[in-house]
Structures are given as C-alpha cells and as structure tokens.
N, C-alpha and C. Protein backbone atom coordinates (compact mmCIF):
# COMPACT_ATOMS: atom_id res chain seq x y z
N UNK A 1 0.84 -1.17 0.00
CA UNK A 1 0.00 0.00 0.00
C UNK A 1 0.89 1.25 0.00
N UNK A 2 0.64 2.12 -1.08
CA UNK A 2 1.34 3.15 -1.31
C UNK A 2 0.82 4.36 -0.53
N UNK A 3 1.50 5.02 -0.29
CA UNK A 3 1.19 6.77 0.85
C UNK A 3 0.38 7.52 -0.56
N UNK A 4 -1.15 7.48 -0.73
CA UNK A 4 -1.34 8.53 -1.98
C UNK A 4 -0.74 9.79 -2.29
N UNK A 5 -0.43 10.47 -0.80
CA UNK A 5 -0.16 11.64 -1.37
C UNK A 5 1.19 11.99 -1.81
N UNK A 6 2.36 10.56 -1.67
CA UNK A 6 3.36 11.55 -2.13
C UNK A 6 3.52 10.04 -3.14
N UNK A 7 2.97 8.84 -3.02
CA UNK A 7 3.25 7.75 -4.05
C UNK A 7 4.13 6.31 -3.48
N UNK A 8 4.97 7.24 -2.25
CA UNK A 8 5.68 5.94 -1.51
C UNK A 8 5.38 5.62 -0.58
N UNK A 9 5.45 4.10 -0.53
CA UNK A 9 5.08 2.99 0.32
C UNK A 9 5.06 3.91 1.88
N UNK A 10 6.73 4.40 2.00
CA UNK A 10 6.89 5.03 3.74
C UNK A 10 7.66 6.25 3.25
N UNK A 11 8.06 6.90 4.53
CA UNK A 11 8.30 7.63 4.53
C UNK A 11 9.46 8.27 5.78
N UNK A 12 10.83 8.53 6.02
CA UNK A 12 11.42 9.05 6.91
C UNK A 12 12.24 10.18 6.91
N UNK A 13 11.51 11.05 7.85
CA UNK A 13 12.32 11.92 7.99
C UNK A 13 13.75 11.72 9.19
N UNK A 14 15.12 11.57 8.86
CA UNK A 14 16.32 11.67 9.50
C UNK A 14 16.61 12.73 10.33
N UNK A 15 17.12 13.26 11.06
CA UNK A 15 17.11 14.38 11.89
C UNK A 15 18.12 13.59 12.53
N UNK A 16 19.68 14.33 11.42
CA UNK A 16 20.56 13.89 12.56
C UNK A 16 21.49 15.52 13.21
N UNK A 17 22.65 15.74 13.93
CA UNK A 17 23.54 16.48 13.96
C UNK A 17 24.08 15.93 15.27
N UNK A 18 24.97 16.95 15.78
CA UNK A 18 26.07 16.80 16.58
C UNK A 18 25.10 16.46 18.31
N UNK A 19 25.84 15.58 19.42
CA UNK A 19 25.34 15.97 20.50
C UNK A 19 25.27 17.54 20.61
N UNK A 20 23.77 17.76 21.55
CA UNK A 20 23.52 19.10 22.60
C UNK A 20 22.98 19.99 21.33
N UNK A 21 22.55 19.67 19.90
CA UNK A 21 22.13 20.61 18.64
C UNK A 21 21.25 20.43 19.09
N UNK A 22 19.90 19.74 19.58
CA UNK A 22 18.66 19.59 20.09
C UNK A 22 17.59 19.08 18.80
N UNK A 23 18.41 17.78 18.68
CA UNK A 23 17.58 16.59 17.71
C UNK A 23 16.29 16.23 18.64
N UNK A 24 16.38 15.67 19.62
CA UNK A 24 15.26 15.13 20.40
C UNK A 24 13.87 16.12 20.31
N UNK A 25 14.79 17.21 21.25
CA UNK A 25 13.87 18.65 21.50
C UNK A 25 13.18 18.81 19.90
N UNK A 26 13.74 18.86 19.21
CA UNK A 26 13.22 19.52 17.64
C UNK A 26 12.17 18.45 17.42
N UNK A 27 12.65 16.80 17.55
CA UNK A 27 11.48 16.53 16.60
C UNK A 27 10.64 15.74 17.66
N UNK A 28 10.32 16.14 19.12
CA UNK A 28 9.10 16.52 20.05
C UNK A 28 8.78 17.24 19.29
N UNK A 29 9.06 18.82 18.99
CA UNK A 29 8.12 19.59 18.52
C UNK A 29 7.82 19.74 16.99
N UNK A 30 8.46 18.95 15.93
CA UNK A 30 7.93 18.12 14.76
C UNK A 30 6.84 17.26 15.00
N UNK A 31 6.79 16.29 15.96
CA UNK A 31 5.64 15.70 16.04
C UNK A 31 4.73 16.15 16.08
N UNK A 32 4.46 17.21 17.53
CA UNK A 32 3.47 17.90 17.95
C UNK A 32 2.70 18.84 16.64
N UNK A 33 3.68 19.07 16.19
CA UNK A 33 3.15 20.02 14.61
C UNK A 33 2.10 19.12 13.71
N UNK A 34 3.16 18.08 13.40
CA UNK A 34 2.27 16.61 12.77
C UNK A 34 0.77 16.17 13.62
N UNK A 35 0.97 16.15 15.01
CA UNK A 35 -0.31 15.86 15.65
C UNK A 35 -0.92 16.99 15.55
N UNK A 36 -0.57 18.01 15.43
CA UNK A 36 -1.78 19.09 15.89
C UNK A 36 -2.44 19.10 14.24
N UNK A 37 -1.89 19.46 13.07
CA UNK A 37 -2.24 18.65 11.58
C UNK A 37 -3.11 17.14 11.44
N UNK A 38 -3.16 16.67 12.55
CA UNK A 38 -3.62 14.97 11.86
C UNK A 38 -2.71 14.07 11.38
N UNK A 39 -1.47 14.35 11.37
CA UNK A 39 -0.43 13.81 10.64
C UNK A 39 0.37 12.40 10.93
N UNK A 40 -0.54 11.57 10.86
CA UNK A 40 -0.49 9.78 11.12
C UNK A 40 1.39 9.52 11.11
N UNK A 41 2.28 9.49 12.34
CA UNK A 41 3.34 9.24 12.33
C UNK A 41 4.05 8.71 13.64
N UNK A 42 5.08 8.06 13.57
CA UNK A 42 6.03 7.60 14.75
C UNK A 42 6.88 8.18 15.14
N UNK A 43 7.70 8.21 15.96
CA UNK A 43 8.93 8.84 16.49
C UNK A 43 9.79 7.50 17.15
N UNK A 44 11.09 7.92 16.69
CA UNK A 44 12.09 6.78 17.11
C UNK A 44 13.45 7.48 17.36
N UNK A 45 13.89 7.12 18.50
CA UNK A 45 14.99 7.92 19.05
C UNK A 45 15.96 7.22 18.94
N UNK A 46 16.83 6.95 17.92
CA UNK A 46 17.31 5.97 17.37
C UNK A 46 19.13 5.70 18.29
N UNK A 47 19.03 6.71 19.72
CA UNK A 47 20.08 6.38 20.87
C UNK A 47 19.40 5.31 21.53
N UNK A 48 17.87 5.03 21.63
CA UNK A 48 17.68 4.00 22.76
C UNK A 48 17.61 2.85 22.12
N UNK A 49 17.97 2.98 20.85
CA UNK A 49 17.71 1.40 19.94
C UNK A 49 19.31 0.91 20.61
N UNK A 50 20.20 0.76 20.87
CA UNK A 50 21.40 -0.53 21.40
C UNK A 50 21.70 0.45 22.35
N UNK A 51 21.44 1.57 22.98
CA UNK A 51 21.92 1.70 24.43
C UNK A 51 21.94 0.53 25.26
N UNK A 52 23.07 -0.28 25.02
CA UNK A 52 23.77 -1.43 26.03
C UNK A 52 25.00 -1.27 26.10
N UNK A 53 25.58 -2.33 27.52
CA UNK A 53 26.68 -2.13 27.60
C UNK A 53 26.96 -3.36 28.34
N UNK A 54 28.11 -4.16 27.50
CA UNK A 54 28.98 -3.95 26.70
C UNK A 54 28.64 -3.65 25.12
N UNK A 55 29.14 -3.47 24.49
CA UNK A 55 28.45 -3.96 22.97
C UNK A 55 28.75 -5.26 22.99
N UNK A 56 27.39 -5.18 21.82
CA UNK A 56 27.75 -6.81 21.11
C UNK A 56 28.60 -7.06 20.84
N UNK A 57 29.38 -8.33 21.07
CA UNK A 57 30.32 -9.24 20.35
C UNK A 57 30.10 -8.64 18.49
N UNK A 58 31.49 -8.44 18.21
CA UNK A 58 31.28 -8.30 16.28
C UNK A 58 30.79 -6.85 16.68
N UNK A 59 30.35 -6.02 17.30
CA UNK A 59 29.40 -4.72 17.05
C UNK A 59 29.86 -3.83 17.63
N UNK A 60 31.14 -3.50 17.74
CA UNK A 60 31.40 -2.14 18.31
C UNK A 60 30.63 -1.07 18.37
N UNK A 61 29.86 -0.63 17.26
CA UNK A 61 29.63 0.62 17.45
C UNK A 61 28.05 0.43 17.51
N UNK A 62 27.45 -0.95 17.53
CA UNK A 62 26.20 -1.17 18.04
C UNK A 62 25.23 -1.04 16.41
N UNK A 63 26.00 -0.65 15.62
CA UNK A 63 25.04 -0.31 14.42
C UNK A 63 23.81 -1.55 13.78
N UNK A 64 24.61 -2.72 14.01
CA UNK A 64 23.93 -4.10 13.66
C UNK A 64 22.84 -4.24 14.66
N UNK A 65 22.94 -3.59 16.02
CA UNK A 65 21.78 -3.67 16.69
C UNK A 65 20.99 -2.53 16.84
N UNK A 66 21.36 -1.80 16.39
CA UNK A 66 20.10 -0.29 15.76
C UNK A 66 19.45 -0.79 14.50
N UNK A 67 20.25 -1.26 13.72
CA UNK A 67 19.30 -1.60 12.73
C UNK A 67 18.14 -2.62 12.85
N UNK A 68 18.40 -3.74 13.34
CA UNK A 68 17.62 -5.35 13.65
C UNK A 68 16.50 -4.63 14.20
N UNK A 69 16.59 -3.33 15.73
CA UNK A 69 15.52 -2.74 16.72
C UNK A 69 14.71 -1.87 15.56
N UNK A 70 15.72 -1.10 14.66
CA UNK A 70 14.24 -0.74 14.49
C UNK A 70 13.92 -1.47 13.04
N UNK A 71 14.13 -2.08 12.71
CA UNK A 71 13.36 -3.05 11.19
C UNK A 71 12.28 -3.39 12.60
N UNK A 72 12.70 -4.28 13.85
CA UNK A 72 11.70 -4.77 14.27
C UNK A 72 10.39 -4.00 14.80
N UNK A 73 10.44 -2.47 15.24
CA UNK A 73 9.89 -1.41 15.69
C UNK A 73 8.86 -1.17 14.98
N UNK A 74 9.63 -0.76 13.32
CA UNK A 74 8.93 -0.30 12.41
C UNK A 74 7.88 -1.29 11.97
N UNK A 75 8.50 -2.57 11.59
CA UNK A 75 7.21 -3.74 11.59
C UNK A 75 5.95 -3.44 12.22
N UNK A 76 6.52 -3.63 13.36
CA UNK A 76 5.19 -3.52 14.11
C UNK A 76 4.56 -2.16 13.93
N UNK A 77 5.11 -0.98 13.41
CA UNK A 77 4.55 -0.01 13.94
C UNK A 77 3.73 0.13 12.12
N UNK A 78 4.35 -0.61 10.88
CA UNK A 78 3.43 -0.53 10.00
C UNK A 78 2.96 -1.41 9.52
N UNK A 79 2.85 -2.52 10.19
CA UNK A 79 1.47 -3.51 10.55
C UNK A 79 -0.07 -2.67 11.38
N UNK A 80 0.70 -1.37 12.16
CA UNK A 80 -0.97 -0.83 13.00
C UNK A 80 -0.87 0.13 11.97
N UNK A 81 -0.26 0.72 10.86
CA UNK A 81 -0.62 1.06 9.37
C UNK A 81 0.06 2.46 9.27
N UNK A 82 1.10 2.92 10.29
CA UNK A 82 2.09 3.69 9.96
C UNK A 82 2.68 3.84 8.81
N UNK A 83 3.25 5.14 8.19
CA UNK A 83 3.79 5.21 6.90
C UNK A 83 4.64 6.55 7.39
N UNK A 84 4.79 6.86 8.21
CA UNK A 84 5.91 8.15 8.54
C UNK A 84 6.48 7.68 9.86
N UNK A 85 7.73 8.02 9.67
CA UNK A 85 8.87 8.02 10.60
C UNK A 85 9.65 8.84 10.66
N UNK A 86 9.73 9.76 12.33
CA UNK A 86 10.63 10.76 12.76
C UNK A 86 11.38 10.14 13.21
N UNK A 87 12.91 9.95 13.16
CA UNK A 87 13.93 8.92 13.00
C UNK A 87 15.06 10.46 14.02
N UNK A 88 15.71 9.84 14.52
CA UNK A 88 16.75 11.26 15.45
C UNK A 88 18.09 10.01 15.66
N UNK A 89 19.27 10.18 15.42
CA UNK A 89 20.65 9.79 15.60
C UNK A 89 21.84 10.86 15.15
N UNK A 90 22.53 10.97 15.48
CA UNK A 90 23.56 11.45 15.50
C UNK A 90 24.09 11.58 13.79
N UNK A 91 24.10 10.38 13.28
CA UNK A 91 25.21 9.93 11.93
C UNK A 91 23.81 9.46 10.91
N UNK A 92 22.62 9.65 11.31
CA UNK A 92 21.63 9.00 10.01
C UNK A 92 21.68 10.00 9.20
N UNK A 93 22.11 11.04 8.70
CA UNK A 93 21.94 11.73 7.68
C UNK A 93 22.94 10.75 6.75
N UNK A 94 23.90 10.64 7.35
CA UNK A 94 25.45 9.81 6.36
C UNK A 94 25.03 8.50 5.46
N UNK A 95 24.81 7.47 6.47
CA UNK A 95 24.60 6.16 6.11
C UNK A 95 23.20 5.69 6.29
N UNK A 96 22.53 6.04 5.61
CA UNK A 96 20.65 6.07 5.39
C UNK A 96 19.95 4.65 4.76
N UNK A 97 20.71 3.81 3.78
CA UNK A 97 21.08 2.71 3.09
C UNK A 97 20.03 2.08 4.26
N UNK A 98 20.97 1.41 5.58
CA UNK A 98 20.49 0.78 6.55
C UNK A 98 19.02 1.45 6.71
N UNK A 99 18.08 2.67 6.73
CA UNK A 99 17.22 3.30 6.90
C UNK A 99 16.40 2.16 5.79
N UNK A 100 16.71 2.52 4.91
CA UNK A 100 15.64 2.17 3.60
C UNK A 100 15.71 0.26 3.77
N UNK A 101 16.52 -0.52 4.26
CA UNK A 101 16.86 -1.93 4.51
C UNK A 101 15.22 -2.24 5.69
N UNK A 102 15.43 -1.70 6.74
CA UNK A 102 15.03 -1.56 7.96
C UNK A 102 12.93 -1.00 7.64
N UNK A 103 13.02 0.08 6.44
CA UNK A 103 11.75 0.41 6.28
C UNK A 103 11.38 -0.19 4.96
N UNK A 104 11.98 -0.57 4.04
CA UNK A 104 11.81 -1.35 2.67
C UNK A 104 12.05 -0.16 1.86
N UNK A 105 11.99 -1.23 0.26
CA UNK A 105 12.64 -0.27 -0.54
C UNK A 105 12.25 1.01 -1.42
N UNK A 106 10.86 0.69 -0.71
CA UNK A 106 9.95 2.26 -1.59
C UNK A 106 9.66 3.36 -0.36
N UNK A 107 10.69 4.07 0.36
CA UNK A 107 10.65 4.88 1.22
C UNK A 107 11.65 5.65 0.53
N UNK A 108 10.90 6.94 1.11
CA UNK A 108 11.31 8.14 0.54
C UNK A 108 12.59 8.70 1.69
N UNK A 109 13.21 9.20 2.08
CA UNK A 109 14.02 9.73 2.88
C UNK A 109 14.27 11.20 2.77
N UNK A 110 13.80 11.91 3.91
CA UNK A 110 13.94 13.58 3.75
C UNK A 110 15.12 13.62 5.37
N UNK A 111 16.12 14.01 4.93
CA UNK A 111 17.63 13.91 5.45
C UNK A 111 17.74 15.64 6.08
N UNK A 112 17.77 15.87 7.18
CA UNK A 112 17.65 17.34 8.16
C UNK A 112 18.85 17.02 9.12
N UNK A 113 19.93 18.00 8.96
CA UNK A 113 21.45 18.13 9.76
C UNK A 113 20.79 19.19 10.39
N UNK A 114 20.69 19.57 11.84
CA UNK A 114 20.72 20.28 12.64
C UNK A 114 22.17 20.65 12.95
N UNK A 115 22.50 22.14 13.05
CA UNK A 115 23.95 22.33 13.33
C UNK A 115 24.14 23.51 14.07
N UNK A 116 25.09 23.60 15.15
CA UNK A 116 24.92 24.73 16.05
C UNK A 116 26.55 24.92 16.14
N UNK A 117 27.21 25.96 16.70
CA UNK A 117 28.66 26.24 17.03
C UNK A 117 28.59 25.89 18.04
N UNK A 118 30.21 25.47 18.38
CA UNK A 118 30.86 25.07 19.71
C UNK A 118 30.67 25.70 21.06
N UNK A 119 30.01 27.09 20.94
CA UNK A 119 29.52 27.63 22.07
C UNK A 119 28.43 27.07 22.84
N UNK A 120 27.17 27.36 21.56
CA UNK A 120 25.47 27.00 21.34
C UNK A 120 25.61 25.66 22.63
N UNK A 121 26.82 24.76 21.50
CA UNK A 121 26.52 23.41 22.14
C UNK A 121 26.83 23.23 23.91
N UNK A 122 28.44 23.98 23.94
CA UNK A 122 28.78 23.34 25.22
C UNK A 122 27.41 23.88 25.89
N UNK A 123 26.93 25.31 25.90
CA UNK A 123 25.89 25.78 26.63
C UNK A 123 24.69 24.83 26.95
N UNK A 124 24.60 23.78 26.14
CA UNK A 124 23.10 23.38 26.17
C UNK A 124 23.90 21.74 26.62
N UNK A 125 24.79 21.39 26.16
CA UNK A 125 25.24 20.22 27.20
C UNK A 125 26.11 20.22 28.45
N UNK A 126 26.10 21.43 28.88
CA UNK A 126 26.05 21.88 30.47
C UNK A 126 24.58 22.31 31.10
N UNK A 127 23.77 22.29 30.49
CA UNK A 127 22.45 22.23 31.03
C UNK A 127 22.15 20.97 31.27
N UNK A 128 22.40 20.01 30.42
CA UNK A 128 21.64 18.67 30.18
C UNK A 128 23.13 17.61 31.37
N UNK A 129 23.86 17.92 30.84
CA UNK A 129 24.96 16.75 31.36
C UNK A 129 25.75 17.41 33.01
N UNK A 130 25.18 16.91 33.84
CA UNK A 130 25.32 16.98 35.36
C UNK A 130 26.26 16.52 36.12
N UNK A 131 26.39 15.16 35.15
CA UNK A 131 27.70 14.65 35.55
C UNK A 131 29.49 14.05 35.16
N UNK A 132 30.11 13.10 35.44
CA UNK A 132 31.26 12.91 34.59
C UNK A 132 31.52 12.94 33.25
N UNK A 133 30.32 13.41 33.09
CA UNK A 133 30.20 12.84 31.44
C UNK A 133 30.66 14.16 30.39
N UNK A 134 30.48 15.01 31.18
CA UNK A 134 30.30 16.28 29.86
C UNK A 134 31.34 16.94 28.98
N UNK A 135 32.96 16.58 29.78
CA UNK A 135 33.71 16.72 28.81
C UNK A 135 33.97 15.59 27.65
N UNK A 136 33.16 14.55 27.96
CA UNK A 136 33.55 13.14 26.60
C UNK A 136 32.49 13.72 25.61
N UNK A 137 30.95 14.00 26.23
CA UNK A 137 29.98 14.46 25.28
C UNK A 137 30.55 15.74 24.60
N UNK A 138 31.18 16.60 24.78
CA UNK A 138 31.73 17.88 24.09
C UNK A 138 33.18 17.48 23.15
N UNK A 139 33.56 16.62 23.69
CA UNK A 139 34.83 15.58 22.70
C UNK A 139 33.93 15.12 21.61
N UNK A 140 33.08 14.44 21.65
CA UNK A 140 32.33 13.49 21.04
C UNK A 140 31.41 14.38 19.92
N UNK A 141 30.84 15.28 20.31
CA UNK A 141 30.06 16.15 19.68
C UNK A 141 31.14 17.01 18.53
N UNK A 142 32.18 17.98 19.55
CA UNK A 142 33.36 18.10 18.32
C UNK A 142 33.44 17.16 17.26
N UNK A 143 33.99 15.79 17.14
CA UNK A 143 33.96 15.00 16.58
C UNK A 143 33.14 14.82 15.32
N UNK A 144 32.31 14.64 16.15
CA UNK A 144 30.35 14.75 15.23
C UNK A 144 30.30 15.31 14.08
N UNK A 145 30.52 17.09 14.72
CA UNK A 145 30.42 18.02 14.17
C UNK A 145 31.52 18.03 12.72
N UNK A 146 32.75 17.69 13.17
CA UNK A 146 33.47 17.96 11.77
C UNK A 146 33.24 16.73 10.91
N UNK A 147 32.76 15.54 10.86
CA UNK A 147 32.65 14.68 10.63
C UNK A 147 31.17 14.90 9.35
N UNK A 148 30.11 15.28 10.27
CA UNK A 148 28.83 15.75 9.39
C UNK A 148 29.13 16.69 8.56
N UNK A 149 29.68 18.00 8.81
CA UNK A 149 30.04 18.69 7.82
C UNK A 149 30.81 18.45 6.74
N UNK A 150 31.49 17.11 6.52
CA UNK A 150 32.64 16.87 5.71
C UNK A 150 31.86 15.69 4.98
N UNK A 151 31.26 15.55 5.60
CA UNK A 151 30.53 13.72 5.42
C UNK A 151 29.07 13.78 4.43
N UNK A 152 28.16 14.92 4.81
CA UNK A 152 27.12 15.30 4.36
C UNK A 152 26.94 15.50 2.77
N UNK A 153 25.88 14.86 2.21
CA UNK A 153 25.68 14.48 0.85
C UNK A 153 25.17 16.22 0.90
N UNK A 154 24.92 16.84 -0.54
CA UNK A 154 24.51 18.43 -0.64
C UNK A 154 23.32 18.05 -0.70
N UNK A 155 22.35 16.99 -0.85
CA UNK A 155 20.32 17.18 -1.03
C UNK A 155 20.30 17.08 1.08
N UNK A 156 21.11 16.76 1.50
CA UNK A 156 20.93 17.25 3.29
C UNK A 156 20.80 18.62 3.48
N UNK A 157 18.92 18.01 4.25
CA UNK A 157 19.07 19.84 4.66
C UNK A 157 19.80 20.25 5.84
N UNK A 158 20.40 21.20 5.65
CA UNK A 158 20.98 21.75 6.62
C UNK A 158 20.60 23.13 7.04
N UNK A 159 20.07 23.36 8.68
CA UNK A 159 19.20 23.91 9.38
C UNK A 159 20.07 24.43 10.99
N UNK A 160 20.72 25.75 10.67
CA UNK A 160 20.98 25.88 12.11
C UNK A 160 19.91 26.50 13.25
N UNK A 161 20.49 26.17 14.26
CA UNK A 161 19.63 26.15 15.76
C UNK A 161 20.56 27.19 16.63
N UNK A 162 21.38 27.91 15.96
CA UNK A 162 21.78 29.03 17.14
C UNK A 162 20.97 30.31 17.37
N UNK A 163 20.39 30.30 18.29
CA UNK A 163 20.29 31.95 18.46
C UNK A 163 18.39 31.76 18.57
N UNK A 164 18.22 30.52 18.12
CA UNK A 164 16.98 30.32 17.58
C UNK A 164 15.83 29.70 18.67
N UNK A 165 14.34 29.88 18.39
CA UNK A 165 13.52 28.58 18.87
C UNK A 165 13.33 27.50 18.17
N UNK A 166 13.23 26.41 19.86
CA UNK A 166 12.91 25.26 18.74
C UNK A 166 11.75 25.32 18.06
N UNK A 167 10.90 25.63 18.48
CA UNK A 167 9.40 26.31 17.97
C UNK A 167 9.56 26.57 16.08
N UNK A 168 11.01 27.60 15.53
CA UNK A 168 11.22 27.83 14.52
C UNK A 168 12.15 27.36 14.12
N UNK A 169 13.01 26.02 14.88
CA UNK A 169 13.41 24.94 13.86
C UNK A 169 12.76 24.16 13.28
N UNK A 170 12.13 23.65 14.37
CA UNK A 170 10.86 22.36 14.09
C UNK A 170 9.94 22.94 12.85
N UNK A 171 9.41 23.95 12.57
CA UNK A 171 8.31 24.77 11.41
C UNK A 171 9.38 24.51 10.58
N UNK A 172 11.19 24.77 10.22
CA UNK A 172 11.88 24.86 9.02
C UNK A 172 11.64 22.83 8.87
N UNK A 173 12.35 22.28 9.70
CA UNK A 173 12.37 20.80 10.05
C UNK A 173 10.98 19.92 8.99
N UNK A 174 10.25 20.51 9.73
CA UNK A 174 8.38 20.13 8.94
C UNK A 174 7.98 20.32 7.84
N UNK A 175 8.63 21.61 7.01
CA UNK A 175 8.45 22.30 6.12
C UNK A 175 9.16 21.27 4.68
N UNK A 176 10.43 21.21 5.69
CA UNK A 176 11.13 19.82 4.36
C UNK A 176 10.61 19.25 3.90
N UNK A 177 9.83 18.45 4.93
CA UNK A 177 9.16 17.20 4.66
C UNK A 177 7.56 17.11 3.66
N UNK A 178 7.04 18.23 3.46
CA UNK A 178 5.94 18.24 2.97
C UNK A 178 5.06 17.39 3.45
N UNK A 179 4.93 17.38 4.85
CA UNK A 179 4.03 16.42 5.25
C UNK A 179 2.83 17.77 5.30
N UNK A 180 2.77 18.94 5.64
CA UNK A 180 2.21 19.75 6.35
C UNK A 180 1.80 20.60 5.05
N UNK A 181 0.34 21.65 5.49
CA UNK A 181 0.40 22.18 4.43
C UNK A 181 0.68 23.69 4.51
C-alpha cells in the first residue's frame, strides 16, 4: 500500500547532527506540529535502539543492533498502518542505506542536519549533562560536528539552531518534509 499523497510505500524523515544541537527537543516539537495537523506518524529515538553495555560481540559501534531494533519497531509499527517516521541519531543523515533496509525499498528519505557552534553546544550540554560525562559528550560532539560537515551528501538539509527557537526549527524541520500544508 502506497502513501497517496506523495506515491511511496513510507516515509522518513532523519534528523541527525552533533550531541547538545537539540535533535530530540526539535522533533518533540515536529511531532506535535504533525499531531496538531492529523499527521499519522512515529517517532524513534534511534540512541535507545542498542543503548547497552557492553556492545555486542562483532558490534562495536552497536550499528547491527540499531538496525535489527528498528526493522523490528517499524514492523510492528506498520502492521498498525504507519507510513511516517521521525527517526533522530547522530550519523543518520550519512549512512541512510540501513534506513531504507530496515523500512523497505519504496521509502522516501527527507535527510535534516541540525547544526549549532561550539559555544550553542557546550551551553546546552552543560544544562543537560550533570555529571562525569560532559567533557567526553563535548569531545564526542566536536567530533560529530566535523565529521557531518565533511561527510554530508549536498540534497541534506541543513538547518541551524543558534540563536533560535525550537518552535522555529521544528516549522523549518516540517516544512522539508511536505508532510504539512
């Protein structure tokens, strides 16, 4: 069963960028946009798909078990007749392949880099990170950051969040997607 209005089977929107850019925060309020519209969709926070520890044997970086969670997620979630997915990770703008494996092969993919400067960020992951953690998350996010920018195909939208509400990321975020009218 095809989505009439745009022709494909599914549909995901990616929403990746650096830790502390406010992927989560943004597409809460993508959804809410979509719900307050009628806009029949899921949300998948694609950090709690292999948050384990140790990793798997063979899986360092856990990717083989993000993918398996959500092929299995999405199943279920378009068996109750879902056809949109708000998808949030760090690196899904890059390697999307696994995306379209996981949702099948007539999904459309609308790809959103959230990107903020090294200030924006430490500021907002010293709000969030309380404890030992916050100089590895600001290592890690650096990282991120030059990595997406170097890594990023040019049809990625790219959408900064400094200075800004999420209120008027999420409206640019939504707007991609033509889910909304």
């Amino acid at each position: 069963m095809t989505n009439p209005e745009s022709g494909w089977q599914f549909e995901a929107l990616l929403i990746g960028g650096r830790s502390g850019v406010g992927k989560s925060t943004v597409a809460r309020e993508v959804s809410a946009r979509l719900v307050a519209s009628a806009v029949a969709h899921c949300v998948v926070e694609g950090d709690n798909l292999a948050e384990v520890h140790p990793a798997p044997p063979g899986d360092p970086s856990r990717s083989g078990l993000t993918a398996v969670n959500l092929t299995a997620i999405w199943r279920n979630n378009a068996a109750a007749g879902y056809r949109r997915l708000v998808y949030t990770n760090t690196v899904s703008v890059l390697d999307s392949r696994w995306v379209i494996d996981a949702l099948g092969p007539s999904t459309r993919l609308i790809r959103v880099l959230l990107t903020a400067t090294d200030p924006t960020v430490a500021e907002r992951l010293g709000q969030r990170e309380r404890g030992s953690e916050l100089e590895i998350h600001l290592e890690r996010s650096a990282r991120a950051a030059a990595r997406l920018d170097a890594e990023a195909e040019d049809d990625v939208v790219r959408i900064p969040t400094d200075g800004r509400t999420v209120r008027d990321i999420a409206a640019d975020v939504a707007f991609s997607t033509g889910w909304l009218d």
